[in-house]
C-alpha atoms as a PDB file:
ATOM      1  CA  UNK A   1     129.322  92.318 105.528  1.00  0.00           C
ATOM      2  CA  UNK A   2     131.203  92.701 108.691  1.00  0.00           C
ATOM      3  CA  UNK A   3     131.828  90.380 111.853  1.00  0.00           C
ATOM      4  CA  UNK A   4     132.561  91.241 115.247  1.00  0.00           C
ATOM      5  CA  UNK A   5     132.096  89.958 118.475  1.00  0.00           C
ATOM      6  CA  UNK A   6     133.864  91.100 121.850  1.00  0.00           C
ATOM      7  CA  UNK A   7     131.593  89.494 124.718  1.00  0.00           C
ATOM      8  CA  UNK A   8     127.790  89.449 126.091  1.00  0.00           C
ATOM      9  CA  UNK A   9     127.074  92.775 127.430  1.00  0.00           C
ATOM     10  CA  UNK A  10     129.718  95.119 125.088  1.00  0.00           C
ATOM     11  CA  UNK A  11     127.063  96.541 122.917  1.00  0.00           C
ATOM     12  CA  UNK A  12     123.361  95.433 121.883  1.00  0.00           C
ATOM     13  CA  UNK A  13     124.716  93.690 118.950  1.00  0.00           C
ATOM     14  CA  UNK A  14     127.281  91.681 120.733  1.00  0.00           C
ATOM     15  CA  UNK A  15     124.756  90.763 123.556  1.00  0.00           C
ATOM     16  CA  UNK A  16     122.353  89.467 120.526  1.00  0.00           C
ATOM     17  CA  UNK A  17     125.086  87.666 119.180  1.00  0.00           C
ATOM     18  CA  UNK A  18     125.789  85.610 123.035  1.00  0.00           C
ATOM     19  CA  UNK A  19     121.872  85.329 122.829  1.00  0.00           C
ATOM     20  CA  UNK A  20     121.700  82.816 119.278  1.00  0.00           C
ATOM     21  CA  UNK A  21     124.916  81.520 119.374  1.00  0.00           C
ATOM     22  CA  UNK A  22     126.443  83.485 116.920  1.00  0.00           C
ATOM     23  CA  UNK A  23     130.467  84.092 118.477  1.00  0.00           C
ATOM     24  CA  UNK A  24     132.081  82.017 116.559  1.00  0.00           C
ATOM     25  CA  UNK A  25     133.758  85.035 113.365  1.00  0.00           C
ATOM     26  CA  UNK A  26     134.805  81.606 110.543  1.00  0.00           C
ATOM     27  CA  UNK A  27     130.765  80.000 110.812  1.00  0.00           C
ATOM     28  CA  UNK A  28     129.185  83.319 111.560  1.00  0.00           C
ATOM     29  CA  UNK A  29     125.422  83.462 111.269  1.00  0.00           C
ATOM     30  CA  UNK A  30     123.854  87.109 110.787  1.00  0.00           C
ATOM     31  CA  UNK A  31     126.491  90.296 109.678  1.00  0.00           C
ATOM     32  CA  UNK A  32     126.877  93.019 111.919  1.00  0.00           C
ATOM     33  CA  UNK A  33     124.918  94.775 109.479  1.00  0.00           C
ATOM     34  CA  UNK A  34     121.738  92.682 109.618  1.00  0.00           C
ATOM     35  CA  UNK A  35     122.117  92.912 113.561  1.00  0.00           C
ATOM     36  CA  UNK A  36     121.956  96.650 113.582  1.00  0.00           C
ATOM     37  CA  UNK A  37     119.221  97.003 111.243  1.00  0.00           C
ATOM     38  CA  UNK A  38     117.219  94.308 113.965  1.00  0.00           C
ATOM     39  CA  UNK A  39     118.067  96.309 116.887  1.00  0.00           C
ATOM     40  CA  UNK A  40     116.983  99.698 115.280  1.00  0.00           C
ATOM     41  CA  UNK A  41     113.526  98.212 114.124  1.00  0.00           C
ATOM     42  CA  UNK A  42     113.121  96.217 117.341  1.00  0.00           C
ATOM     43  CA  UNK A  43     114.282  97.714 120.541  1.00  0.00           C
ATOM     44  CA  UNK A  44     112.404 100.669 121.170  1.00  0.00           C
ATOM     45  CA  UNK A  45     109.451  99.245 120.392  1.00  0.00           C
ATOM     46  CA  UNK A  46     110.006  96.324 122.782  1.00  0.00           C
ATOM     47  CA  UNK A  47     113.029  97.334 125.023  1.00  0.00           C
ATOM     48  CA  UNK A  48     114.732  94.064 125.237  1.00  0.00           C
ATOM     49  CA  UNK A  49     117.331  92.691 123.700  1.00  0.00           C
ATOM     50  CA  UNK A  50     115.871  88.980 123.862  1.00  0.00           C
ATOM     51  CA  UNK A  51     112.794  89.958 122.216  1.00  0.00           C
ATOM     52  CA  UNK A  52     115.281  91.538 119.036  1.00  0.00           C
ATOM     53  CA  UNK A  53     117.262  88.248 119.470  1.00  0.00           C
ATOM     54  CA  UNK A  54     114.110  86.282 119.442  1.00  0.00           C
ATOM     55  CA  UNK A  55     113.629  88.519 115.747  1.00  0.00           C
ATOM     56  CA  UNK A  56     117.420  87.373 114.570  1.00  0.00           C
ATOM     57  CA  UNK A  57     116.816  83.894 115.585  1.00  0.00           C
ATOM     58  CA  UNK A  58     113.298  83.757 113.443  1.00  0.00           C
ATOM     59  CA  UNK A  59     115.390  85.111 110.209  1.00  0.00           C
ATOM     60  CA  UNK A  60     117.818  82.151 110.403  1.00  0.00           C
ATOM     61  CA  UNK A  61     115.220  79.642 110.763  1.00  0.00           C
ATOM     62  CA  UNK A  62     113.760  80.954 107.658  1.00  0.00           C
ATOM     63  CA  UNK A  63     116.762  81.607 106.256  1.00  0.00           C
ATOM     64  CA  UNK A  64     117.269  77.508 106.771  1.00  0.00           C
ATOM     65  CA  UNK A  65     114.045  76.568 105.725  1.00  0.00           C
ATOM     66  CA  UNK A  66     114.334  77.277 102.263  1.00  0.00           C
ATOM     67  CA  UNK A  67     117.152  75.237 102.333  1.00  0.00           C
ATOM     68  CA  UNK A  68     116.825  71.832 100.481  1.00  0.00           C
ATOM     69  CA  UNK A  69     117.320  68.229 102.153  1.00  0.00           C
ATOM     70  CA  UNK A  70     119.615  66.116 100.340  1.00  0.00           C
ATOM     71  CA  UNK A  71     120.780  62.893 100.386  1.00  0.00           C
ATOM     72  CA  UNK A  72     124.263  60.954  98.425  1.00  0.00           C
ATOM     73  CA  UNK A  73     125.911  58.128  98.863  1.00  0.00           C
ATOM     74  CA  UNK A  74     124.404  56.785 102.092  1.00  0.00           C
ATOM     75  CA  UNK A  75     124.985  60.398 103.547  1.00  0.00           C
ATOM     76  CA  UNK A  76     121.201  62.703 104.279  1.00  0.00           C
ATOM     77  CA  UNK A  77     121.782  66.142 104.860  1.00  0.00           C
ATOM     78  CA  UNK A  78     118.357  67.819 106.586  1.00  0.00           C
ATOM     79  CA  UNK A  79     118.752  71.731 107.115  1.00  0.00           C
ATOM     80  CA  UNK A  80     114.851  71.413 108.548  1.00  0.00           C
ATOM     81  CA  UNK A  81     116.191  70.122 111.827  1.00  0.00           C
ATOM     82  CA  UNK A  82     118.320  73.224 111.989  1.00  0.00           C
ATOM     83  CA  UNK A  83     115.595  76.075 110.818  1.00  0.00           C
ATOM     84  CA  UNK A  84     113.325  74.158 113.289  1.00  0.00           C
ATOM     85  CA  UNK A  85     116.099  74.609 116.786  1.00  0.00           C
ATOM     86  CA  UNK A  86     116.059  78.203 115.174  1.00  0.00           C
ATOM     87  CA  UNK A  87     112.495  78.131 115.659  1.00  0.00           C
ATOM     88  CA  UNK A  88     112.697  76.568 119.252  1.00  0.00           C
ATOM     89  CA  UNK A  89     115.748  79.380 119.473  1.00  0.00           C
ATOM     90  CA  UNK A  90     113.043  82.355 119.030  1.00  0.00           C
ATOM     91  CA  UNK A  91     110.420  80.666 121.070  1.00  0.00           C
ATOM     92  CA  UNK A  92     113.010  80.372 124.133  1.00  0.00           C
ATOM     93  CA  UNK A  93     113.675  84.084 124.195  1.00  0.00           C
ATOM     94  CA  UNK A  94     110.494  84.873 124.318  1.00  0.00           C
ATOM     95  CA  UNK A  95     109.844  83.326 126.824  1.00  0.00           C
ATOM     96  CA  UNK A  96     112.499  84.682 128.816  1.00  0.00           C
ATOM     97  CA  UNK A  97     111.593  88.420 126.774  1.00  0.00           C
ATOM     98  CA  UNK A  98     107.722  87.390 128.939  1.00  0.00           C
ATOM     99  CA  UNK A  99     109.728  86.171 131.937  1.00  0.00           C
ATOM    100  CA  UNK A 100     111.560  89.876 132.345  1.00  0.00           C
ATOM    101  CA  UNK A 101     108.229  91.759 132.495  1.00  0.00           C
ATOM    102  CA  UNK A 102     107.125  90.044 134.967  1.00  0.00           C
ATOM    103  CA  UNK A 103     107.472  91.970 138.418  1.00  0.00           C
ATOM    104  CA  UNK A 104     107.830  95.211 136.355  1.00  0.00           C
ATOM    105  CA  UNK A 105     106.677  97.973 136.298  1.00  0.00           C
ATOM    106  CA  UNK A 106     102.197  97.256 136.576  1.00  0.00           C
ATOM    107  CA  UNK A 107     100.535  97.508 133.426  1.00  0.00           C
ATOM    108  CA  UNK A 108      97.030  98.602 133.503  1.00  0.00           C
ATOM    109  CA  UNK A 109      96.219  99.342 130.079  1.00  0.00           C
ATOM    110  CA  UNK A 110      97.985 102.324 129.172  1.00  0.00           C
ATOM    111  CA  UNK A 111      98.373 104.080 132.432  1.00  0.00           C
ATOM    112  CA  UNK A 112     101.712 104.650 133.360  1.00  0.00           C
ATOM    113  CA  UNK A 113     102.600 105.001 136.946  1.00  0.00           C
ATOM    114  CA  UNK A 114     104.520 107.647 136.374  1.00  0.00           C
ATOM    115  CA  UNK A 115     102.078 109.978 134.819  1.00  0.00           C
ATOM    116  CA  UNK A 116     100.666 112.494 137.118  1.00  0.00           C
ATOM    117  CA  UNK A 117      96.912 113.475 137.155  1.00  0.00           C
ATOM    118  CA  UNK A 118      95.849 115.304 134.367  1.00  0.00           C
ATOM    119  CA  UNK A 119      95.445 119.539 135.646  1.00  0.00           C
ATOM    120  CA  UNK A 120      92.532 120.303 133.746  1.00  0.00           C
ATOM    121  CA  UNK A 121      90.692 117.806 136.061  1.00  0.00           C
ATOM    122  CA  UNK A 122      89.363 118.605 139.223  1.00  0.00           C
ATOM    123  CA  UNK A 123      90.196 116.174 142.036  1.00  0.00           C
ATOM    124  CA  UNK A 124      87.917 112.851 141.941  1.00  0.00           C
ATOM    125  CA  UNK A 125      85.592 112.587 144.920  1.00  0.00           C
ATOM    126  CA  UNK A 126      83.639 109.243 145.451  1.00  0.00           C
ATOM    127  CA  UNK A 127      80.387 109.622 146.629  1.00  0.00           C
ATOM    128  CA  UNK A 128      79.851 113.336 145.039  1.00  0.00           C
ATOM    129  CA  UNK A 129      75.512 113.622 144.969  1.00  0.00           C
ATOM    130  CA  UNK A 130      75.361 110.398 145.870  1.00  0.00           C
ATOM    131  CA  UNK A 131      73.951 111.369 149.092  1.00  0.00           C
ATOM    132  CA  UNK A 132      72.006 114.128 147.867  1.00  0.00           C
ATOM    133  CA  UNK A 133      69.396 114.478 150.496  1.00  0.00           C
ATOM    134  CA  UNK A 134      70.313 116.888 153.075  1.00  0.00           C
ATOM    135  CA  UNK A 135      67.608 115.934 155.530  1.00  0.00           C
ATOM    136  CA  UNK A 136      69.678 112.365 156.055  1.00  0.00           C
ATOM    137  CA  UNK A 137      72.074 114.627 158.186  1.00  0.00           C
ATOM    138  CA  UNK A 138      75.737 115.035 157.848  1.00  0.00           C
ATOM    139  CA  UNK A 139      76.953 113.559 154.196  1.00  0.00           C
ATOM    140  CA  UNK A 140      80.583 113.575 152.429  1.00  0.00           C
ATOM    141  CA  UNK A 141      79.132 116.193 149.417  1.00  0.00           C
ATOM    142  CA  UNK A 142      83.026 115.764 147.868  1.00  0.00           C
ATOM    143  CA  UNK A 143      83.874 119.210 146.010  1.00  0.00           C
ATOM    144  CA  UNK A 144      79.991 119.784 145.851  1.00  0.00           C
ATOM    145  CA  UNK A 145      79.065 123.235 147.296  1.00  0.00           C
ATOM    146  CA  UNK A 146      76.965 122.314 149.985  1.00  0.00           C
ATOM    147  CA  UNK A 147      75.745 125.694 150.753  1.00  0.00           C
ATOM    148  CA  UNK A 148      74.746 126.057 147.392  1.00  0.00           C
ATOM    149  CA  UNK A 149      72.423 123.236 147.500  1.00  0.00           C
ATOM    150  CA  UNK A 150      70.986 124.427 151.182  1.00  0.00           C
ATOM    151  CA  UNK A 151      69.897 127.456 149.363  1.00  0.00           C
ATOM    152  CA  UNK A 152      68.087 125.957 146.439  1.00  0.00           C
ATOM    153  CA  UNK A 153      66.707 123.401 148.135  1.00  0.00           C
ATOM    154  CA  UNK A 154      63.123 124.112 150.033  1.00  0.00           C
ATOM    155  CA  UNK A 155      61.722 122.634 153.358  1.00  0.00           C
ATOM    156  CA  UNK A 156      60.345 119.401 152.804  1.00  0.00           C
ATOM    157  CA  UNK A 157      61.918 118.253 149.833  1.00  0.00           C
END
């Protein structure tokens, strides 16, 4: 189990490490192990590094909770207080995880705005047969063949 920290912005795990607090190599929190495996589990799903933070931060609060409260001599010892800021911890870069998508790219359920139309579809045209009656005059027949229709259709239909 390794340490290492050189400053927020070095590498992923460095930047998670500025993100819970966890700089300080003689009280150190998570290996640079556990880090790693995070960020290989997390950040392509999600793409942010507060969001795999958010992850870290949620392992030491249960890595607190399970910790027992104690008391001796007049002195209480509570690790719940700690697992719970942990807690606060994840909830906090979340939020700012929410707060980064915001002005983004659009999301409108799977449609990327990147994506180009799809070839084997012919071009949409609004309207197409919905003005199917050629005695109301001139009508926008979209990628309808209009001469086709003139033919097939008798006077007084």
């Amino acid at each position: 189990m390794t340490f290492s920290y050189d400053g927020a912005g070095i590498s992923d795990k460095d930047t998670i490490r500025f993100l819970i607090g966890d700089t300080n190599a003689s009280e150190q929190l998570l290996s640079d192990e556990e880090i790693n495996f995070v960020v290989t589990r997390w950040k392509d799903t999600y793409n942010s590094l507060e969001y795999v933070a958010s992850v870290c931060a949620e392992n030491l609060a249960a890595r607190y909770a399970r910790e027992a409260s104690f008391s001796a001599d007049g002195v209480s010892v509570s690790l719940a207080a700690v697992a719970q800021q942990f807690r606060d911890l994840a909830a906090s870069l979340r939020q700012q995880h929410k707060n980064s998508l915001v002005g983004g790219i659009p999301d409108v359920g799977g449609i990327s705005p990147y994506e180009g139309q799809d070839p084997d579809i012919a071009n949409f045209a609004f309207g197409t047969g919905m003005h199917d009656d050629l005695e109301a005059g001139n009508q926008d027949y979209g990628s309808r063949n209009v001469e086709y229709y003139i033919a097939e259709r008798q006077p007084g239909e």
